[in-house]
C-alpha atoms as a PDB file:
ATOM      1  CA  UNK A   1     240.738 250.876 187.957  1.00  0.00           C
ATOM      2  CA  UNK A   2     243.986 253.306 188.768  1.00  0.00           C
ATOM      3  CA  UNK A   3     242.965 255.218 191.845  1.00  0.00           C
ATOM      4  CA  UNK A   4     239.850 253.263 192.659  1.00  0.00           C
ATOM      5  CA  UNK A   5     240.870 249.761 193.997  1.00  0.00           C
ATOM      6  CA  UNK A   6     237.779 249.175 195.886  1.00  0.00           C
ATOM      7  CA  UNK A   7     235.289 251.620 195.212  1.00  0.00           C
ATOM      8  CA  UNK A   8     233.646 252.969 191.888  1.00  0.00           C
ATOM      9  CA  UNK A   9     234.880 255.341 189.944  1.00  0.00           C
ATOM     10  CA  UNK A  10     233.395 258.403 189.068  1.00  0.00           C
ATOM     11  CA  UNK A  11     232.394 257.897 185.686  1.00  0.00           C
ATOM     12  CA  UNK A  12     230.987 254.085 187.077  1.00  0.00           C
ATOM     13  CA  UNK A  13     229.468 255.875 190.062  1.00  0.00           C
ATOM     14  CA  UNK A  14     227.411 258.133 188.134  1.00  0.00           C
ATOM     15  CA  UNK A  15     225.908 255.412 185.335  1.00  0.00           C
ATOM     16  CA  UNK A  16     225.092 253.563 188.568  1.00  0.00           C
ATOM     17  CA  UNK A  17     223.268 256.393 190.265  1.00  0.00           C
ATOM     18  CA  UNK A  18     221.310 256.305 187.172  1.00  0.00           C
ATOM     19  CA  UNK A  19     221.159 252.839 186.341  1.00  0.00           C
ATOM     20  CA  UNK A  20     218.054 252.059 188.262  1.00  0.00           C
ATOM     21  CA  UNK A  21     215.396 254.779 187.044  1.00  0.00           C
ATOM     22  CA  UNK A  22     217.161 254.550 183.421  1.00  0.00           C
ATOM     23  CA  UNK A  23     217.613 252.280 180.769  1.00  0.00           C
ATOM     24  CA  UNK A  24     221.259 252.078 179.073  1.00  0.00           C
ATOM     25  CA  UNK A  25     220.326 254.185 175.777  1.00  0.00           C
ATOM     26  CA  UNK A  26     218.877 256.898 177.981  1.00  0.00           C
ATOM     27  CA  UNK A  27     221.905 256.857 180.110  1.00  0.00           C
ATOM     28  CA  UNK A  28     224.169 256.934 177.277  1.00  0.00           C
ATOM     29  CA  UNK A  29     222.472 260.046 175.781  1.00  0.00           C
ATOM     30  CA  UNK A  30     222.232 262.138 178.998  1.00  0.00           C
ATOM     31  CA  UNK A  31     225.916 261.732 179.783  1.00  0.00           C
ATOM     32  CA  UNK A  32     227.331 261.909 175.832  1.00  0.00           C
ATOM     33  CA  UNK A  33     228.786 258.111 175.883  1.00  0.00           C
ATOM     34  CA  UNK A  34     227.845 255.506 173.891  1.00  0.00           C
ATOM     35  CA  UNK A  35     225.472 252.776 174.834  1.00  0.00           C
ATOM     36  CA  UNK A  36     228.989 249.767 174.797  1.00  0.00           C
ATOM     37  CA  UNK A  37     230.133 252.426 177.505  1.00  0.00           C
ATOM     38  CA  UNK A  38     227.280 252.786 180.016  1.00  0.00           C
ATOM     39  CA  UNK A  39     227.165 248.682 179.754  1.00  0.00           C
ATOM     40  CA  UNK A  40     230.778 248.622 180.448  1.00  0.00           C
ATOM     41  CA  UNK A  41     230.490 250.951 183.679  1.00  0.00           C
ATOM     42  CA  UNK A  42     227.392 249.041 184.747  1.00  0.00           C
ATOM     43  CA  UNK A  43     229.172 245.774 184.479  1.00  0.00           C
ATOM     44  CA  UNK A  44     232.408 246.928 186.286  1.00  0.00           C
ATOM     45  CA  UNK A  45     230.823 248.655 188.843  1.00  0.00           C
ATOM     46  CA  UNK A  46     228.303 245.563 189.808  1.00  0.00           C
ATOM     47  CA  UNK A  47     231.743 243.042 190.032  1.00  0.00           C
ATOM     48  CA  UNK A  48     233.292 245.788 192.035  1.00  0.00           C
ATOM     49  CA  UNK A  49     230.400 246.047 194.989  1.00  0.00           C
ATOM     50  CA  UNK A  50     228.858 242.519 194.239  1.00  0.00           C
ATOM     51  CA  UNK A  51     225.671 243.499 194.051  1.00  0.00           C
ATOM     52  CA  UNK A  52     223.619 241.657 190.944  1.00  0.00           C
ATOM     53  CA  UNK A  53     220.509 243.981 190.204  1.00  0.00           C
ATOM     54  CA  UNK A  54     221.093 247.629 188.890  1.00  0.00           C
ATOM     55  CA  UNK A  55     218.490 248.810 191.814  1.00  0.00           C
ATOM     56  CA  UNK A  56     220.994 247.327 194.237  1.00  0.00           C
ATOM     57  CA  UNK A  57     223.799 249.055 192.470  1.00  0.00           C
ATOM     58  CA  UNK A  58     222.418 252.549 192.480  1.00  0.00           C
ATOM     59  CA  UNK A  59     221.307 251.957 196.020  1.00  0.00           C
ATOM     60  CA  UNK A  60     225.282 250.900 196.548  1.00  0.00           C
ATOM     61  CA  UNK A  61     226.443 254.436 194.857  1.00  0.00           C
ATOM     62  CA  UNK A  62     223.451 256.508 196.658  1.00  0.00           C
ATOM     63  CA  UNK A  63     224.776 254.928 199.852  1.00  0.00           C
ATOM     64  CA  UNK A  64     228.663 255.259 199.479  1.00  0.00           C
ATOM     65  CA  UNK A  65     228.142 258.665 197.632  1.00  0.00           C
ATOM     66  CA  UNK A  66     226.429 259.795 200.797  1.00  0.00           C
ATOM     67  CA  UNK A  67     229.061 258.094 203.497  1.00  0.00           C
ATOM     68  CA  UNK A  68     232.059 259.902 201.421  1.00  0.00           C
ATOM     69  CA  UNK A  69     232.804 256.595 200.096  1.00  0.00           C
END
């Protein structure tokens, strides 16, 4: 969590951005992580903005990403 006490961070923000349109073995080949990984960023980032569905979390991302959050 380091630098990122209330927001995502980048690495969570950009499996979420994908999260909604992908599924986790797609994710983890188009970034180079393993499949454990992409769950672990998914499940972080959805207990960090409280949202439950991985739509809602991309939307989250897409929206912060776009306010300079």
């Amino acid at each position: 969590m380091g630098g990122h006490p209330q927001g995502l961070t980048p690495c969570e923000r950009e499996v979420a951005l994908l999260a909604a349109s992908q599924r986790t073995p797609e994710i983890a080949a188009l970034l180079g992580i393993s499949p454990r990984t992409v769950e672990n960023h998914i499940s972080r980032a959805l207990a960090k903005t409280g949202t439950t569905t991985r739509q809602s979390l991309h939307t989250h991302a897409r929206n912060s990403q776009t306010n300079g959050g």
